[in-house]
Protein backbone atom coordinates (compact mmCIF):
# COMPACT_ATOMS: atom_id res chain seq x y z
CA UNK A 1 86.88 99.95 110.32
CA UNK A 2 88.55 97.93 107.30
CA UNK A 3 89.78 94.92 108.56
CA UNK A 4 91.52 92.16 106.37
CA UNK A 5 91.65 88.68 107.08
CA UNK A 6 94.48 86.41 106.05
CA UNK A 7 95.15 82.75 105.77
CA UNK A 8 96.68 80.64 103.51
CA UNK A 9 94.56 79.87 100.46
CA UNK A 10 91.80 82.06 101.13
CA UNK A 11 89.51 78.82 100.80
CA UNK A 12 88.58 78.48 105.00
CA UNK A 13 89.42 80.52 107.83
CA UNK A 14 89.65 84.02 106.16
CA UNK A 15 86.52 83.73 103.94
CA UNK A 16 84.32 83.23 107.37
CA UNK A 17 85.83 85.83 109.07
CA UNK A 18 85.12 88.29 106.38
CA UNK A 19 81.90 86.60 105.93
CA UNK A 20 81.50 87.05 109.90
CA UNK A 21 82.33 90.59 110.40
CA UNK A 22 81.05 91.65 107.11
CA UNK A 23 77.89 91.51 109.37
CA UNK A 24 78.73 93.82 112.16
CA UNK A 25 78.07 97.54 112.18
CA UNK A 26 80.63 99.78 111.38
CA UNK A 27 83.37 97.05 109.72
CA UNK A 28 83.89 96.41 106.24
CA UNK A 29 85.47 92.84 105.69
CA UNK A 30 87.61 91.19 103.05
CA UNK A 31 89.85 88.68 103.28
CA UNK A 32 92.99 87.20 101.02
CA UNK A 33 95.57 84.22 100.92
CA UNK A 34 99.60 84.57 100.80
CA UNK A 35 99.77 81.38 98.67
CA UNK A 36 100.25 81.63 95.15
CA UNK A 37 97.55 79.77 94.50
CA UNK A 38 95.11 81.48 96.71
CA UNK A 39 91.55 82.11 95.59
CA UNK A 40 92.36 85.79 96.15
CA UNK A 41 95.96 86.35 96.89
CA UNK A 42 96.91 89.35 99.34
CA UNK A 43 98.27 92.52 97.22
CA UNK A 44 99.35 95.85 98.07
CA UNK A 45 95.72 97.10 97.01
CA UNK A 46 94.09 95.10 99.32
CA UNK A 47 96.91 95.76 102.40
CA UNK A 48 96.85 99.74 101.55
CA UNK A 49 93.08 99.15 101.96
CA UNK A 50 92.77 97.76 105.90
CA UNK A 51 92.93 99.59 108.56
CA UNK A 52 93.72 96.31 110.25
CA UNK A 53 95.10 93.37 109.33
CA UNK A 54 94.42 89.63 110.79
CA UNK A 55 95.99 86.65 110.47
CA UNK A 56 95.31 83.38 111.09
CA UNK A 57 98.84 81.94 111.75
CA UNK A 58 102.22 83.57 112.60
CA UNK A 59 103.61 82.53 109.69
CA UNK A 60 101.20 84.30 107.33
CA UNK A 61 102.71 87.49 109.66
CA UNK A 62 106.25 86.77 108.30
CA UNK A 63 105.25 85.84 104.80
CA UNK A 64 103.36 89.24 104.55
CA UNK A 65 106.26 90.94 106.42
CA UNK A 66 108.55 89.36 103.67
CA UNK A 67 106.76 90.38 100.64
CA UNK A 68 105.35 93.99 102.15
CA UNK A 69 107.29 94.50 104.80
CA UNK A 70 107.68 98.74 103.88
CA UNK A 71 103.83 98.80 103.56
CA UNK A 72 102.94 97.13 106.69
CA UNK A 73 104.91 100.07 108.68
CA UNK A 74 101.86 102.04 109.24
CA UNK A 75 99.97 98.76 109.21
CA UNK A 76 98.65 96.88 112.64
CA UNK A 77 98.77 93.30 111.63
CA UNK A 78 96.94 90.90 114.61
CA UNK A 79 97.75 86.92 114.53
CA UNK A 80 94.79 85.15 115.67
CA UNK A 81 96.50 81.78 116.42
CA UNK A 82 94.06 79.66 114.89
CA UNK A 83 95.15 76.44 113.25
CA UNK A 84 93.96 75.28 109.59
CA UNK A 85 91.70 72.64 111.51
CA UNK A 86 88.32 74.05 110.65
CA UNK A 87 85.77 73.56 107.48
CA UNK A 88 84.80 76.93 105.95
CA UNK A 89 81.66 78.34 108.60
CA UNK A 90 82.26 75.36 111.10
CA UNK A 91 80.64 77.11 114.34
CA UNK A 92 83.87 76.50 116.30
CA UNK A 93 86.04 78.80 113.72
CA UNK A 94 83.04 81.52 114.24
CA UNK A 95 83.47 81.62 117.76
CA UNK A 96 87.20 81.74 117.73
CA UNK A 97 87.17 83.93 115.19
CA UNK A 98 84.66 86.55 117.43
CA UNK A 99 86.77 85.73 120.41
CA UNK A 100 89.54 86.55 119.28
CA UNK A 101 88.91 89.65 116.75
CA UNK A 102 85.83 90.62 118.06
CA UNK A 103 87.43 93.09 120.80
CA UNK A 104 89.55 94.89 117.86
CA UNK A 105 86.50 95.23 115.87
CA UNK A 106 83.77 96.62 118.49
CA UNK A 107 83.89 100.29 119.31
CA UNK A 108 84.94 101.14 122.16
CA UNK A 109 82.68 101.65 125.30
């Protein structure tokens, strides 16, 4: 599974999920920002890539929808609901993070 995480800047909640699931068996992680100034902005590369998409806020959803909206068709794209309140690793944004994207990432059974 090639899941993509999404945030803003790509500076806190999407580099510890990637560097979260980048752990697990079976999932290959990256993540990306939809701001300009992102430390890796989103691209069509990087969206034809994932098999699944997270992101942290709804907004990022409609911002990604905006600028890709033909390529995210085919494209399941999951909004996590979790706020820009976190430092990049903090323990609380890993357990959110496996709560809430773990299921969609663990093989079934």
């Amino acid at each position: 599974m090639r899941a993509l995480f999404v945030c803003s800047r790509n500076k806190l909640r999407s580099p510890t999920a990637e560097a979260v699931f980048a752990t697990w068996d079976g999932v290959e992680a990256l993540s990306a920002g939809v701001n300009p100034d992102a430390v890796t902005p989103v691209d069509a590369d990087l969206l034809e890539w994932a098999d699944l998409v997270f992101v942290m806020e709804a907004m990022h959803k409609r911002k990604l929808e905006r600028r890709f909206g033909a390529l995210l068709r085919e494209k399941r794209v999951v909004v996590l609901a979790i706020p820009d309140d976190y430092a990049c690793m903090d323990p609380e944004l890993v357990r959110l993070l496996v709560a809430k994207a773990g299921s969609w990432l663990r093989p079934p059974g």
